[in-house]
Protein backbone atom coordinates (compact mmCIF):
# COMPACT_ATOMS: atom_id res chain seq x y z
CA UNK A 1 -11.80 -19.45 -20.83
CA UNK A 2 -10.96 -16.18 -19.69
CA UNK A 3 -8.92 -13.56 -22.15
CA UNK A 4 -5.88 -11.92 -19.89
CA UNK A 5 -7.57 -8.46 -19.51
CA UNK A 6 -10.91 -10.46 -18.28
CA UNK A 7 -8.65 -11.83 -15.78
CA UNK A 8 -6.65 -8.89 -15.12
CA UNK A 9 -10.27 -7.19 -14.38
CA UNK A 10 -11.22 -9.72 -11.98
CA UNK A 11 -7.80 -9.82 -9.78
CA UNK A 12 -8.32 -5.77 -9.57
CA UNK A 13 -11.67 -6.53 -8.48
CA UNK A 14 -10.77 -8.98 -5.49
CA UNK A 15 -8.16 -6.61 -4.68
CA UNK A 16 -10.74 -3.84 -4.26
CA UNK A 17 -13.14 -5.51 -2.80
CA UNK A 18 -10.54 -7.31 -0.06
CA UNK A 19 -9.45 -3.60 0.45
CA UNK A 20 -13.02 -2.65 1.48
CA UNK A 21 -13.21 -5.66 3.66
CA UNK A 22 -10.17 -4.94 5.46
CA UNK A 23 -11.82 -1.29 6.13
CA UNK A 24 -15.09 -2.26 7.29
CA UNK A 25 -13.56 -5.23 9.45
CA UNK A 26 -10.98 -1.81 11.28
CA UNK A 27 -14.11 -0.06 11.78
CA UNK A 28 -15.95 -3.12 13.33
CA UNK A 29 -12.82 -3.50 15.79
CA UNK A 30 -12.62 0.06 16.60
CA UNK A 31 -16.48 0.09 17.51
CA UNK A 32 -16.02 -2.92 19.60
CA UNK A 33 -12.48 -1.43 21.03
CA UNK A 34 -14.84 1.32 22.10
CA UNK A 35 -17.78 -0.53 23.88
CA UNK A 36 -15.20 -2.67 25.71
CA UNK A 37 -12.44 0.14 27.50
CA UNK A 38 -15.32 3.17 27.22
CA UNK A 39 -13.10 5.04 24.98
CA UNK A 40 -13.09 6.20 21.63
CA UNK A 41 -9.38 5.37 19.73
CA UNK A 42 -7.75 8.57 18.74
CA UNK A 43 -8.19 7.92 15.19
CA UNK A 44 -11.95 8.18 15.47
CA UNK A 45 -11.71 11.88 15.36
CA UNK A 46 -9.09 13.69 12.85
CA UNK A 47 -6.99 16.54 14.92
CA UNK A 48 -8.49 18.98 13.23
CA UNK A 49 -12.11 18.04 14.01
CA UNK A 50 -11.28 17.53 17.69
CA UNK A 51 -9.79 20.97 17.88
CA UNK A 52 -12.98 22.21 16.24
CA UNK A 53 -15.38 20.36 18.23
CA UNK A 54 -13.34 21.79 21.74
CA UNK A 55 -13.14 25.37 20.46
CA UNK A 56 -16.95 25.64 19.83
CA UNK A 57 -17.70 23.55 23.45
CA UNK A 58 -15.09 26.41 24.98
CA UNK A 59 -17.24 29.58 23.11
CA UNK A 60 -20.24 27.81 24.84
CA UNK A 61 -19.12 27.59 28.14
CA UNK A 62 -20.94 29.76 30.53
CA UNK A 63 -19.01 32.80 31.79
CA UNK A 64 -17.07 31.28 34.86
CA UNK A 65 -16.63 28.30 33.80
CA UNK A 66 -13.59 26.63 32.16
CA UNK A 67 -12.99 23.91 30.37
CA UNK A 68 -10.64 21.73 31.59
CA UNK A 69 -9.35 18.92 29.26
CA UNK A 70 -6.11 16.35 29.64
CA UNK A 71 -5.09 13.38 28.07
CA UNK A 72 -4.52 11.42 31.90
CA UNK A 73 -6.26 11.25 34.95
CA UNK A 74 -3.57 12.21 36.90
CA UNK A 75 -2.86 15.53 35.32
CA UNK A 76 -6.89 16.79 35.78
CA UNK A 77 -7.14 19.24 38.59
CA UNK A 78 -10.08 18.87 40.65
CA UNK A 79 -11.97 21.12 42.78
């Protein structure tokens, strides 16, 4: 028979482990929430990294060229 702290251990073990589960099953839904609409959900990227990652695509831009970024459609000028 198990002593309390043996099963103490063990219920903090399921509860870690179900924790990890519950991760790895978010990141399995995101991945699939990606392949079906074509787009990446915004917590895939931190708004940090994003800002990063646009900055160093703007400083490699060709001169006369712009970058031209919006969250809909609609609000994209094109020329």
């Amino acid at each position: 028979m198990l002593t309390y702290e043996e099963a103490t251990n063990a219920v903090r073990q399921l509860e870690f482990t179900l924790t990890q589960l519950e991760f790895q099953i978010d990141k399995i839904l995101d991945a699939i929430h990606t392949l079906v609409t074509g787009k990446p959900p915004p917590t895939l990227l931190p708004p940090d990294v994003l800002h990063n990652i646009l900055t160093n695509v703007t400083l490699s831009v060709p001169d006369g060229l712009n970058l031209i970024v919006g969250s809909r459609y609609a609000d994209l000028p094109w020329y």
